[in-house]
Every structure is written in C-alpha cells, then in structure tokens.
PDB file of N, CA and C in Angstrom:
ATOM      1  N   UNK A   1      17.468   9.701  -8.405  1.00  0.00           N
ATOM      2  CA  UNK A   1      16.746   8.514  -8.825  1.00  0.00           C
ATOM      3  C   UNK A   1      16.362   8.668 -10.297  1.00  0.00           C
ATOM      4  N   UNK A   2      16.952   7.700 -11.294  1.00  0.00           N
ATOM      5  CA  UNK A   2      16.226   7.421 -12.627  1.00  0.00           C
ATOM      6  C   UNK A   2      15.322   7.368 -12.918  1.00  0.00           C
ATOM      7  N   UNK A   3      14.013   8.035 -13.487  1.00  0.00           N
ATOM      8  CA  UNK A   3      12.868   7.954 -13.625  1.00  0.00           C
ATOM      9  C   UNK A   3      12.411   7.462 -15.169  1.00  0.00           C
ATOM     10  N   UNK A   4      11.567   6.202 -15.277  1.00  0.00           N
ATOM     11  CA  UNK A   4      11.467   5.928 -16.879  1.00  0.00           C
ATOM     12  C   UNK A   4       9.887   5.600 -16.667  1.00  0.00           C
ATOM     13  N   UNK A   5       9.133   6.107 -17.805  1.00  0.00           N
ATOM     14  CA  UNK A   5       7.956   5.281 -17.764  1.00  0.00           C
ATOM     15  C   UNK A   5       7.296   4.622 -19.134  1.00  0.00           C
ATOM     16  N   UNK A   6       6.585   3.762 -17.990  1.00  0.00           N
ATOM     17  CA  UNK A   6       6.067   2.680 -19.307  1.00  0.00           C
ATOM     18  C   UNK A   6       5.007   2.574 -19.500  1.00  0.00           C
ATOM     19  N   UNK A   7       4.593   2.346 -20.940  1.00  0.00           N
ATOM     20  CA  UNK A   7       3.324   1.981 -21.275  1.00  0.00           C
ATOM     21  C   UNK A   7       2.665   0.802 -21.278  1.00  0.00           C
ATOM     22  N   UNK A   8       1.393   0.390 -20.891  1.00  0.00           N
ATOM     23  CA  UNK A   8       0.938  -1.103 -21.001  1.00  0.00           C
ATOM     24  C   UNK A   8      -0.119  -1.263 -21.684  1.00  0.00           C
ATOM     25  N   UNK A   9      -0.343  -2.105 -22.816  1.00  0.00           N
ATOM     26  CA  UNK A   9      -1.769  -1.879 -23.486  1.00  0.00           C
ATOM     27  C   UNK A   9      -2.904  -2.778 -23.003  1.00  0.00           C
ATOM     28  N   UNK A  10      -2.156  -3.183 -21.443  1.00  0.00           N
ATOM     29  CA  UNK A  10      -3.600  -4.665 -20.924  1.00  0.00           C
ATOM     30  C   UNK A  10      -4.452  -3.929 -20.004  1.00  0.00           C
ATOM     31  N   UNK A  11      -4.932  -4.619 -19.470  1.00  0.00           N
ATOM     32  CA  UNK A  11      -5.596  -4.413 -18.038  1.00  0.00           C
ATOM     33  C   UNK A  11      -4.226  -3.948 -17.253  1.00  0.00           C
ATOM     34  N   UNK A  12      -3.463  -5.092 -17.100  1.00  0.00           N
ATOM     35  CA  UNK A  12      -2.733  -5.258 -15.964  1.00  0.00           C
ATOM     36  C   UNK A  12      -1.217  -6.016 -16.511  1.00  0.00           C
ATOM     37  N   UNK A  13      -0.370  -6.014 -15.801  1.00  0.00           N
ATOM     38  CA  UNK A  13       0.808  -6.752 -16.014  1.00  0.00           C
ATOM     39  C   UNK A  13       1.932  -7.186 -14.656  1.00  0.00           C
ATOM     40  N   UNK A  14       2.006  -8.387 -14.399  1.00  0.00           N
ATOM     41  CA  UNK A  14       2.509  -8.717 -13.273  1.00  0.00           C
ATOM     42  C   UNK A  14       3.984  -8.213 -13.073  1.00  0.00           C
ATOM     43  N   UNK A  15       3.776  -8.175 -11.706  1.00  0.00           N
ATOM     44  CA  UNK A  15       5.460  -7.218 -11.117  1.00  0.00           C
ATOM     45  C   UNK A  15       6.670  -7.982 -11.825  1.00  0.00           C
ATOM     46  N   UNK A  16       6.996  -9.537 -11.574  1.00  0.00           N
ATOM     47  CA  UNK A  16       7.931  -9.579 -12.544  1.00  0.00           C
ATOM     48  C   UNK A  16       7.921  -9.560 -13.755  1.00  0.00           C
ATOM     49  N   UNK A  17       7.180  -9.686 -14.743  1.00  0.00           N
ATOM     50  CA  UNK A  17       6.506  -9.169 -15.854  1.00  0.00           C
ATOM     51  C   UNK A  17       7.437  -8.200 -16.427  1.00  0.00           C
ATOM     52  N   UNK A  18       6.656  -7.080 -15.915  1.00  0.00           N
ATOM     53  CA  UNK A  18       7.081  -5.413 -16.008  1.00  0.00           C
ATOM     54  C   UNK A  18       8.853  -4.835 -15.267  1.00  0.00           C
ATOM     55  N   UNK A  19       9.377  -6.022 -14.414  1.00  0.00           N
ATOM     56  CA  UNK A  19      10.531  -5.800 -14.431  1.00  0.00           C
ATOM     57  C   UNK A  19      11.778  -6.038 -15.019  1.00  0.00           C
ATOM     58  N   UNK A  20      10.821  -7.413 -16.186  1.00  0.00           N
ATOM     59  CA  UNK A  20      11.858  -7.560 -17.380  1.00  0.00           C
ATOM     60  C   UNK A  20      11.486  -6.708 -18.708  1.00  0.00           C
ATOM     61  N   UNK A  21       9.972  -5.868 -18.522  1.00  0.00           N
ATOM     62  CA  UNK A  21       9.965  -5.459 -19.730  1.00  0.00           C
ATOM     63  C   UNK A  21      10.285  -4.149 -19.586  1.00  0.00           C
ATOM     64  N   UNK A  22      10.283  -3.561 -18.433  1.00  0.00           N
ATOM     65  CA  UNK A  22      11.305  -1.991 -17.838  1.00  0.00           C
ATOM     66  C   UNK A  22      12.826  -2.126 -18.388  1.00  0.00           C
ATOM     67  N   UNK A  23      13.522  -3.508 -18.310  1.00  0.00           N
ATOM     68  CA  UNK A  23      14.796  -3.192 -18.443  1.00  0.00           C
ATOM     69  C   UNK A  23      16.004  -3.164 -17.146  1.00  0.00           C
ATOM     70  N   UNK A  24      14.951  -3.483 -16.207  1.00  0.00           N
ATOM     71  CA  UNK A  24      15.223  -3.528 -14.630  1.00  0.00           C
ATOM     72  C   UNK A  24      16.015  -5.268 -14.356  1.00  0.00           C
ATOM     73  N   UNK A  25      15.133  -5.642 -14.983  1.00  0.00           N
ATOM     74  CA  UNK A  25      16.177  -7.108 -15.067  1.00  0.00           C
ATOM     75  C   UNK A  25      16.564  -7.996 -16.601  1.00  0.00           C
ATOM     76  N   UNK A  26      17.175  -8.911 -16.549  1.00  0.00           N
ATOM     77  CA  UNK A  26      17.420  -9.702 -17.524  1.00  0.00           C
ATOM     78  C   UNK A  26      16.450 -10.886 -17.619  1.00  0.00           C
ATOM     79  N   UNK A  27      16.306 -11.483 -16.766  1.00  0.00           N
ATOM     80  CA  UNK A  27      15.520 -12.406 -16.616  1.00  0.00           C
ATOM     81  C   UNK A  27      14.495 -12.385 -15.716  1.00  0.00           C
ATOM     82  N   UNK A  28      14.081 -13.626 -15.801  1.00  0.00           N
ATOM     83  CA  UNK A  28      12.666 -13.601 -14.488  1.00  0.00           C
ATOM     84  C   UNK A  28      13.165 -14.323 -13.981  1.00  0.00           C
ATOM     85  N   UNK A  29      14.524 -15.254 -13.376  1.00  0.00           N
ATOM     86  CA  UNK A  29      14.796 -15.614 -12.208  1.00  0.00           C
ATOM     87  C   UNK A  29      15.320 -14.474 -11.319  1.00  0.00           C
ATOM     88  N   UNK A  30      15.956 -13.703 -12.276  1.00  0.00           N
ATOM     89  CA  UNK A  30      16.783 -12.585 -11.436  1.00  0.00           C
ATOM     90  C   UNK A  30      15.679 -11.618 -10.800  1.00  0.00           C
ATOM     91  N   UNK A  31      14.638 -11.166 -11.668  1.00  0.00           N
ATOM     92  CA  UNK A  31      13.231 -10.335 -11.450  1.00  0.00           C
ATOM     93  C   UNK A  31      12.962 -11.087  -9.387  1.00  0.00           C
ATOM     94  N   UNK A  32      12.511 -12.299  -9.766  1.00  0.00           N
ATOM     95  CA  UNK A  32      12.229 -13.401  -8.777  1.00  0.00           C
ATOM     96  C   UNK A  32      12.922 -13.396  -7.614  1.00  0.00           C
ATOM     97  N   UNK A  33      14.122 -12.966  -7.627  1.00  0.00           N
ATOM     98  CA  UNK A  33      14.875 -12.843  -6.230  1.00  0.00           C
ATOM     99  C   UNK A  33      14.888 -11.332  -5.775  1.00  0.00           C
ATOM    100  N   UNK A  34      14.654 -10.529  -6.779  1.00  0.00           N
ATOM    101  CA  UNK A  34      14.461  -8.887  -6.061  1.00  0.00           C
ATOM    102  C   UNK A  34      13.518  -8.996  -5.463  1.00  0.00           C
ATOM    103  N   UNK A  35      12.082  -9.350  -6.525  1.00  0.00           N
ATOM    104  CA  UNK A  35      10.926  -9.419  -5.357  1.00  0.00           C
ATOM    105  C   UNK A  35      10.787 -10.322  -3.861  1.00  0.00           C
ATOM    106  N   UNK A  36      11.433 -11.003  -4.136  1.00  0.00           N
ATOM    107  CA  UNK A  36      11.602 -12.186  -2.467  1.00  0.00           C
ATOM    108  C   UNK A  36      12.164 -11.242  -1.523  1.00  0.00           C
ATOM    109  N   UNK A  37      13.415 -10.779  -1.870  1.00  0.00           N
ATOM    110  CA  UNK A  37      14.537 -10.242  -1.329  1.00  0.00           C
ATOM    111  C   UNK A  37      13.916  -9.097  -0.465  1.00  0.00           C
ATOM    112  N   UNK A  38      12.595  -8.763  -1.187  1.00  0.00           N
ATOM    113  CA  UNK A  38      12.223  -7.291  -0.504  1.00  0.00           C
ATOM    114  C   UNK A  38      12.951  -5.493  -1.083  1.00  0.00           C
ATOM    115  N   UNK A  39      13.563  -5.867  -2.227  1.00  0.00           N
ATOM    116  CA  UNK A  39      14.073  -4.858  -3.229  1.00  0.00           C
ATOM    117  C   UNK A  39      13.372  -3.502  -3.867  1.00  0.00           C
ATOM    118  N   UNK A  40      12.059  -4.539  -3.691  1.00  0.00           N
ATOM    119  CA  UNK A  40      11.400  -3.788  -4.743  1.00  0.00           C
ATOM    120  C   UNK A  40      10.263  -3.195  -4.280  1.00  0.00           C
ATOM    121  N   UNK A  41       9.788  -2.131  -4.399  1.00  0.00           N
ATOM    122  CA  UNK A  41       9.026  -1.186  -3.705  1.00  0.00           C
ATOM    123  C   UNK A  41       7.707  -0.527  -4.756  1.00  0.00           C
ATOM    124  N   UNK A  42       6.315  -1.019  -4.895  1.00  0.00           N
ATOM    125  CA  UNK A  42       5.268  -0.815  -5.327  1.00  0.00           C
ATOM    126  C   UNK A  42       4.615   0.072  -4.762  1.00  0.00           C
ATOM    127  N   UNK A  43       4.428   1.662  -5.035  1.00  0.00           N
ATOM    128  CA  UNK A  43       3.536   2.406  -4.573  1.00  0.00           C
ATOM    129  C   UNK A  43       4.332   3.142  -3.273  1.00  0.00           C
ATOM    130  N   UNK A  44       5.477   2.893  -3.141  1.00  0.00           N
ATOM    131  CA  UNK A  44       5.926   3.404  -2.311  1.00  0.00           C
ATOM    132  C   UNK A  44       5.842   2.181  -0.515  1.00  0.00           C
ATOM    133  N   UNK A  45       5.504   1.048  -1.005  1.00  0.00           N
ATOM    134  CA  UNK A  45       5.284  -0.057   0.110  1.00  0.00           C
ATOM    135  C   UNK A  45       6.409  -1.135  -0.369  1.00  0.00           C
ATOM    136  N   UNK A  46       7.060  -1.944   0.137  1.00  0.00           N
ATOM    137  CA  UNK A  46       7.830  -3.088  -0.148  1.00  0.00           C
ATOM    138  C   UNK A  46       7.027  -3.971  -0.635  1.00  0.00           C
ATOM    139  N   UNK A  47       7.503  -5.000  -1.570  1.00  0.00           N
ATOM    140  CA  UNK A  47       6.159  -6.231  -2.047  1.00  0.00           C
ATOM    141  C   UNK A  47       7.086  -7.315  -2.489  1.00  0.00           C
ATOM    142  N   UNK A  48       6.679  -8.409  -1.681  1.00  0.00           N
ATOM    143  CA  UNK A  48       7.222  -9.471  -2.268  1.00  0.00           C
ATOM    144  C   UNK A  48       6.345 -10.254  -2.903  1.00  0.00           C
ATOM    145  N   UNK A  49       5.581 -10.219  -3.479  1.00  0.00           N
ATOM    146  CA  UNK A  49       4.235 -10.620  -4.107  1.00  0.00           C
ATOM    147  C   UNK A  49       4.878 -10.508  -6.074  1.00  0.00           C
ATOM    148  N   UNK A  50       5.697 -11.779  -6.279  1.00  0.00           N
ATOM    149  CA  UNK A  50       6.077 -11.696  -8.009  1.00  0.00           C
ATOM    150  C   UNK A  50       5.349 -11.540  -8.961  1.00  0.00           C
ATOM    151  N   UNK A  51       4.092 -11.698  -9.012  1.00  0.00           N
ATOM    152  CA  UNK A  51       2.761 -12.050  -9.397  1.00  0.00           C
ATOM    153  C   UNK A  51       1.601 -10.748  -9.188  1.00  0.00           C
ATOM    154  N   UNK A  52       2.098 -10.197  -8.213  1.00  0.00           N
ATOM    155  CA  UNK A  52       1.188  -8.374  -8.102  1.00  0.00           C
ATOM    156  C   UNK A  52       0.747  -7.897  -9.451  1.00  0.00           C
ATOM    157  N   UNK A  53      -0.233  -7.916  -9.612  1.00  0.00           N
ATOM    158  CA  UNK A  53      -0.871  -7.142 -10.669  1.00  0.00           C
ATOM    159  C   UNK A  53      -0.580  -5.537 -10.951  1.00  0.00           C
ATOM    160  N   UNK A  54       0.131  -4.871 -11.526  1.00  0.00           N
ATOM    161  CA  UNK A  54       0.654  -3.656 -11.819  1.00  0.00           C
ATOM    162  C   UNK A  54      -0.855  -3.144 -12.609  1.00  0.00           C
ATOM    163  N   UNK A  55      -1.425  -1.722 -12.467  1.00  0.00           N
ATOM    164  CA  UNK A  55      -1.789  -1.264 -13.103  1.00  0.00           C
ATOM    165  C   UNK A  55      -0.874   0.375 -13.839  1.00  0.00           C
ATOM    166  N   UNK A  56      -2.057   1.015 -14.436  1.00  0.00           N
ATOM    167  CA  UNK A  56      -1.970   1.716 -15.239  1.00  0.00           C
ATOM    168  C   UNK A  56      -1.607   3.106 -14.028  1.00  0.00           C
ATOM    169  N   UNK A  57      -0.897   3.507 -13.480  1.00  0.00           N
ATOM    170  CA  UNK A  57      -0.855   4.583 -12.466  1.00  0.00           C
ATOM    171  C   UNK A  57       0.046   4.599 -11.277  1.00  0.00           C
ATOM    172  N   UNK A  58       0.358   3.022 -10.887  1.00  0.00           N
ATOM    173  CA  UNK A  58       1.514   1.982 -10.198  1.00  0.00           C
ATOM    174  C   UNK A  58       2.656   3.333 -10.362  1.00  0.00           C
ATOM    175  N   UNK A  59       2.993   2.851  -9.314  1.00  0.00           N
ATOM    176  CA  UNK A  59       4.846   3.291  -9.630  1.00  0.00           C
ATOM    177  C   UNK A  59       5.631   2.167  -8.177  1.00  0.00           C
ATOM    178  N   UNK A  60       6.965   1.947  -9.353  1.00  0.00           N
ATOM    179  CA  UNK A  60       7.731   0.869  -9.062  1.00  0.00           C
ATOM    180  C   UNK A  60       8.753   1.305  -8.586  1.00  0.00           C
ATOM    181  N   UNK A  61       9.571   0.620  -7.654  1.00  0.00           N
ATOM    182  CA  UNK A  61      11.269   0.720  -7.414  1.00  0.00           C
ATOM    183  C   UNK A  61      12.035   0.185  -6.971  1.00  0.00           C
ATOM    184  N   UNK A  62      12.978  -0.063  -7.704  1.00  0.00           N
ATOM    185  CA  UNK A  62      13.691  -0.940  -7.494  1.00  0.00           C
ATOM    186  C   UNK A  62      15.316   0.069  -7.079  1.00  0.00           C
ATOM    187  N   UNK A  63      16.194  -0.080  -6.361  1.00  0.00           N
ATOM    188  CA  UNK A  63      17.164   0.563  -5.972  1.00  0.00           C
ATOM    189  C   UNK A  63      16.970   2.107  -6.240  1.00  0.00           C
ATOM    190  N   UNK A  64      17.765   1.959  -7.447  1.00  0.00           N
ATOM    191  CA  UNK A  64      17.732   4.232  -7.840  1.00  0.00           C
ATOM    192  C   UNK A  64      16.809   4.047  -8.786  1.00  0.00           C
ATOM    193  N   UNK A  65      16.651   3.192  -9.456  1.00  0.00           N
ATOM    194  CA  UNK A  65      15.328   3.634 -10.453  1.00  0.00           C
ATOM    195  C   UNK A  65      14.175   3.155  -9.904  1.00  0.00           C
ATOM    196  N   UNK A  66      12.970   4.262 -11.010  1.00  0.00           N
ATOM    197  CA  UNK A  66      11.986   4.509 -10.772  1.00  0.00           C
ATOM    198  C   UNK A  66      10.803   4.107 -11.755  1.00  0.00           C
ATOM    199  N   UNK A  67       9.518   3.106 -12.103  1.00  0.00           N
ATOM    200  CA  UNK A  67       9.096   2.839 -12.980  1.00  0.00           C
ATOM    201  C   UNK A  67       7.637   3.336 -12.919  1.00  0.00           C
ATOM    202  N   UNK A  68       7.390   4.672 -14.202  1.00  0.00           N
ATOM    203  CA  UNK A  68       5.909   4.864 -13.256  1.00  0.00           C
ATOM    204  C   UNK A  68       5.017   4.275 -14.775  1.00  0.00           C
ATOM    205  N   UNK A  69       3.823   3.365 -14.780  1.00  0.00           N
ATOM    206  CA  UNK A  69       3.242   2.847 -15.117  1.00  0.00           C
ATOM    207  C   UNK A  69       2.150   3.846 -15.627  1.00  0.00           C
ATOM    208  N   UNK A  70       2.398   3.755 -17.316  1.00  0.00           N
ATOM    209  CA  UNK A  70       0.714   4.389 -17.775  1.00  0.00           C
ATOM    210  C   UNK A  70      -0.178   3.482 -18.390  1.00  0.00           C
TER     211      UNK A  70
END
C-alpha cells in the first residue's frame, strides 16, 4: 500500500475535498462516486459521507493508497 501524507492548515477539510487535493482523484465528480460507491475507507471504517470532515490525525483509503492527515 502507497503511503503519502498531507498537510492541512484549517480546522478541517471535507473527504472529497482532500481526495482531490491528495491526488487520489481528478475531479469532485469522480471523488463523489468513490465515496457513494463505498471505496473509500476513513479511519479504517467505510464512509460514504462526501462531506465528512477530515481532521488533522484521519487516515484515508482509497484502494492501495493510503492518506494520513497532519
């Protein structure tokens, strides 16, 4: 599994958000159907929630990669 991590300078940043600014998608329609689809895995739980508030400690996944949130 690819492991990359990212920095955020907010509070918070929403799951599709952070999956176009990971590099994980191109767009936010495409972002939009991983999370529906059930793809994408927050904390180690599935989330279809596009809109999930990511913090600073989060870790993301989507297939082989891995996004851990500082």
């Amino acid at each position: 599994m690819e492991t990359s991590k990212v920095k955020i300078t907010t509070e918070f940043i929403k799951l599709d958000q952070l999956l176009k600014f990971a590099g994980l998608c191109d767009t936010g329609g495409f972002a939009k159907e991983l999370v529906q689809q059930g793809q994408v895995r927050v904390n180690g739980e599935t989330c279809t929630m596009r809109g999930k508030k990511i913090r600073p400690g989060d870790v993301v996944e989507v297939d082989k990669f891995r996004v851990e949130v500082e």
